[in-house]
N, C-alpha and C. Protein backbone atom coordinates (compact mmCIF):
# COMPACT_ATOMS: atom_id res chain seq x y z
N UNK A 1 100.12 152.98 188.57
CA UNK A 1 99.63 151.97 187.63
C UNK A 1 98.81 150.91 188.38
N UNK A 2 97.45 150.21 187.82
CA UNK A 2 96.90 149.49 188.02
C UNK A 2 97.80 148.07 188.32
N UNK A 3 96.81 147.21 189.02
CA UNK A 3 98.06 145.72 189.02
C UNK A 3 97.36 144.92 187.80
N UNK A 4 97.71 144.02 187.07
CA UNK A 4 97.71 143.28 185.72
C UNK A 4 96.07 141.88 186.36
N UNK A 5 95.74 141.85 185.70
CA UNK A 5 94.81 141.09 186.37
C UNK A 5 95.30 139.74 185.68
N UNK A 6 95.58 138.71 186.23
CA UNK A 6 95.83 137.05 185.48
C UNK A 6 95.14 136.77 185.05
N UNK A 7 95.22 135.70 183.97
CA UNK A 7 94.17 134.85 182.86
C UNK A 7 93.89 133.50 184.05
N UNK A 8 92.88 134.01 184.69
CA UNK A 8 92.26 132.88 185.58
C UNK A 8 92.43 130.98 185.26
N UNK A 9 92.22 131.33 183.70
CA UNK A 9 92.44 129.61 183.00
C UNK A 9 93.83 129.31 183.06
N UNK A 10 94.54 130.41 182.50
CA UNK A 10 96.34 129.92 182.70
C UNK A 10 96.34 129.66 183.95
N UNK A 11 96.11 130.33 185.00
CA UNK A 11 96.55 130.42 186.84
C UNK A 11 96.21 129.00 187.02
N UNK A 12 95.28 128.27 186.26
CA UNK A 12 94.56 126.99 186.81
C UNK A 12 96.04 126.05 186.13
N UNK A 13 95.98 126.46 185.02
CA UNK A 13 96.98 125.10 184.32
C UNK A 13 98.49 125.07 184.25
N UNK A 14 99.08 126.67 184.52
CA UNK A 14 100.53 126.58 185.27
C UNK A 14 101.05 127.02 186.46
N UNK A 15 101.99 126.45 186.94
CA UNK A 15 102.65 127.06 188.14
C UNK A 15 104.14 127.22 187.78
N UNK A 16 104.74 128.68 188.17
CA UNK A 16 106.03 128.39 188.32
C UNK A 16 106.99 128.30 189.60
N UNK A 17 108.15 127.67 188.43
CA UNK A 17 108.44 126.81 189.78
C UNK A 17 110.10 127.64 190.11
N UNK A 18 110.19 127.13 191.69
CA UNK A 18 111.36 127.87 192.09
C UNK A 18 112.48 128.59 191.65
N UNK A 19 112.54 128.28 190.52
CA UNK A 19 113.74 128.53 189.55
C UNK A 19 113.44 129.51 188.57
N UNK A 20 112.34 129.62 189.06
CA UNK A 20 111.85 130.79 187.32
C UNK A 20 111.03 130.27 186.21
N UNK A 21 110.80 128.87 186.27
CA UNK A 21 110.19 128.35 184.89
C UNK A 21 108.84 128.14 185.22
N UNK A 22 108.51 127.37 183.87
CA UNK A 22 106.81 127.52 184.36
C UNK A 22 106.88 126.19 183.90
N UNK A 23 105.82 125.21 184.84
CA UNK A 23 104.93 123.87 184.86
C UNK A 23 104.03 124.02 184.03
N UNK A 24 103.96 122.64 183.39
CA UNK A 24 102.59 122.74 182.35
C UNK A 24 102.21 120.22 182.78
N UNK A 25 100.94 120.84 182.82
CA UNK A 25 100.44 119.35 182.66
C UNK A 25 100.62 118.19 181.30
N UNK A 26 101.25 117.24 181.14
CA UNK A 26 101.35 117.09 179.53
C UNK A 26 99.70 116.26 179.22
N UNK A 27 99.18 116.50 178.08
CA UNK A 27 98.05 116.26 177.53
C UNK A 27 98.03 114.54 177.12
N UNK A 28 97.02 114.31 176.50
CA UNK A 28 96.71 112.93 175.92
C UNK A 28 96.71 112.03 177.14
N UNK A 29 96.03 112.15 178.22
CA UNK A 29 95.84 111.58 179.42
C UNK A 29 94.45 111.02 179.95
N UNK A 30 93.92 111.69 179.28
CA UNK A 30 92.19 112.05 179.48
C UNK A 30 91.67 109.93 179.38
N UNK A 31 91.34 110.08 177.76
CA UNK A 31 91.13 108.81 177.95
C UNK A 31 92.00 108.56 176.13
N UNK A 32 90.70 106.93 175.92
CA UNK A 32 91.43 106.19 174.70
C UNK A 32 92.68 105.83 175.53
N UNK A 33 92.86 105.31 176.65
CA UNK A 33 94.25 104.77 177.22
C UNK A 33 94.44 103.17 176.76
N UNK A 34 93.56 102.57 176.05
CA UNK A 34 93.81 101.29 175.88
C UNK A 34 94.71 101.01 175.06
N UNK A 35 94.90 101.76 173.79
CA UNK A 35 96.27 101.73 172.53
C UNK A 35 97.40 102.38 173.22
N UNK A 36 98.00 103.24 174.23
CA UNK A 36 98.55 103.81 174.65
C UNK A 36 99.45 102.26 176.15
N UNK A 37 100.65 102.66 175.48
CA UNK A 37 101.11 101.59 176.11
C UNK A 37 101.55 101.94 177.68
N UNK A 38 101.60 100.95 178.96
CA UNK A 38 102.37 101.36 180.14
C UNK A 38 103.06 102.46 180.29
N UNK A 39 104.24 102.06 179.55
CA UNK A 39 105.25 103.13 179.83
C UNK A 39 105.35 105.04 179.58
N UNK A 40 104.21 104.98 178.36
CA UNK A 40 103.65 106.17 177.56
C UNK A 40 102.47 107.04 178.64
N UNK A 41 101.60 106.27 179.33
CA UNK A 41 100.90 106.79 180.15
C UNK A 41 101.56 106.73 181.59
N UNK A 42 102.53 106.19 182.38
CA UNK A 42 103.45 106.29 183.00
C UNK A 42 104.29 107.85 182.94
N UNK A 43 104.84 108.00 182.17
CA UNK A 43 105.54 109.30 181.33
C UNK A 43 103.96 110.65 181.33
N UNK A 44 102.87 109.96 180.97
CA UNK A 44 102.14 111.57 180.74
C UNK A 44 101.44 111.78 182.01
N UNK A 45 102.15 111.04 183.45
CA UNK A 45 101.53 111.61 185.02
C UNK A 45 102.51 112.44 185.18
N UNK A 46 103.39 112.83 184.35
CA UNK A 46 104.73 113.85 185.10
C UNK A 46 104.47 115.07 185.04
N UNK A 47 104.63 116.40 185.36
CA UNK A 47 104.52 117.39 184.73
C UNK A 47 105.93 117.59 184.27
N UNK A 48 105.94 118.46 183.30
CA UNK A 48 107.09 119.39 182.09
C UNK A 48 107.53 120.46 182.68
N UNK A 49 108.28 121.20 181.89
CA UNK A 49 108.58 122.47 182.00
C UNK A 49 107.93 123.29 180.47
N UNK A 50 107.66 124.30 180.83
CA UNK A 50 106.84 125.03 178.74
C UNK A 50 108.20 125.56 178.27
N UNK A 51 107.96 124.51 177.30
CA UNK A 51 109.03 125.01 176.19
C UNK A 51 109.23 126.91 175.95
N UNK A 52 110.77 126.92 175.46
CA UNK A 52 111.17 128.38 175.62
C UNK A 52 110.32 128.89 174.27
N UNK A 53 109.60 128.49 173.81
CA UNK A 53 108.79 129.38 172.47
C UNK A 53 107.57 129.97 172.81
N UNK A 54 106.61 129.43 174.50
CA UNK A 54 105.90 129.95 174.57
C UNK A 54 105.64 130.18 176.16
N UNK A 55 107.37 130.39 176.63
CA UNK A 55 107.62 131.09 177.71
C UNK A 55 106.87 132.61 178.00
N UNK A 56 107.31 133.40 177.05
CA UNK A 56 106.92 134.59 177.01
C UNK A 56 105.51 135.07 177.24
N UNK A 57 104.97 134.12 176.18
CA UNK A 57 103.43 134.23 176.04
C UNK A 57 102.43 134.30 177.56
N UNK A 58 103.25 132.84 178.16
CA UNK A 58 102.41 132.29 179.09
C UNK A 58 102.73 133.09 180.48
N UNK A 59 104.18 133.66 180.40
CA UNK A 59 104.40 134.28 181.64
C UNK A 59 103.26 135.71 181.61
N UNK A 60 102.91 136.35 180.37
CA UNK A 60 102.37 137.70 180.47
C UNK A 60 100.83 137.18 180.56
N UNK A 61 100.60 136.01 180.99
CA UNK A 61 99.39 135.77 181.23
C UNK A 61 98.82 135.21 183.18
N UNK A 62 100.04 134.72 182.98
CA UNK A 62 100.45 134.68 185.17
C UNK A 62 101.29 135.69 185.63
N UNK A 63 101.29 137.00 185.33
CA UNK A 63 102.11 138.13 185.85
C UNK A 63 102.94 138.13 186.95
N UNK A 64 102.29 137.42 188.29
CA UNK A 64 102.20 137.43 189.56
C UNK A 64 102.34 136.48 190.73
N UNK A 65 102.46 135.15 189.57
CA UNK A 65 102.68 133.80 190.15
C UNK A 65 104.37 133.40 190.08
């Protein structure tokens, strides 16, 4: 069998991490930060873990990572 080729865009936006899960960047960071209070843009420099609903999805798209 051939090896699975990765979705180059996913490879860019998750990593998983030691444990088995996968990293995701959280969004609404970009800009418009002026209504967005301290503590809210504080909170969206962290990265997450991807929720278990689109675990599946995202792993058959990083095969190999």
């Amino acid at each position: 069998m051939p090896k699975i080729k990765s979705n180059r865009g996913a490879a860019k936006r998750f990593k998983t991490t030691g444990s088995g899960k996968i990293a995701r960047r959280k969004a609404n960071s970009s800009h418009i930060l002026t209504t967005k209070s301290t503590k809210r843009k504080r909170n969206l420099r962290k990265s997450t873990v991807v929720d278990s609903t689109n675990f599946k999805q995202i792993s058959k798209l990083i095969p190999y990572s």
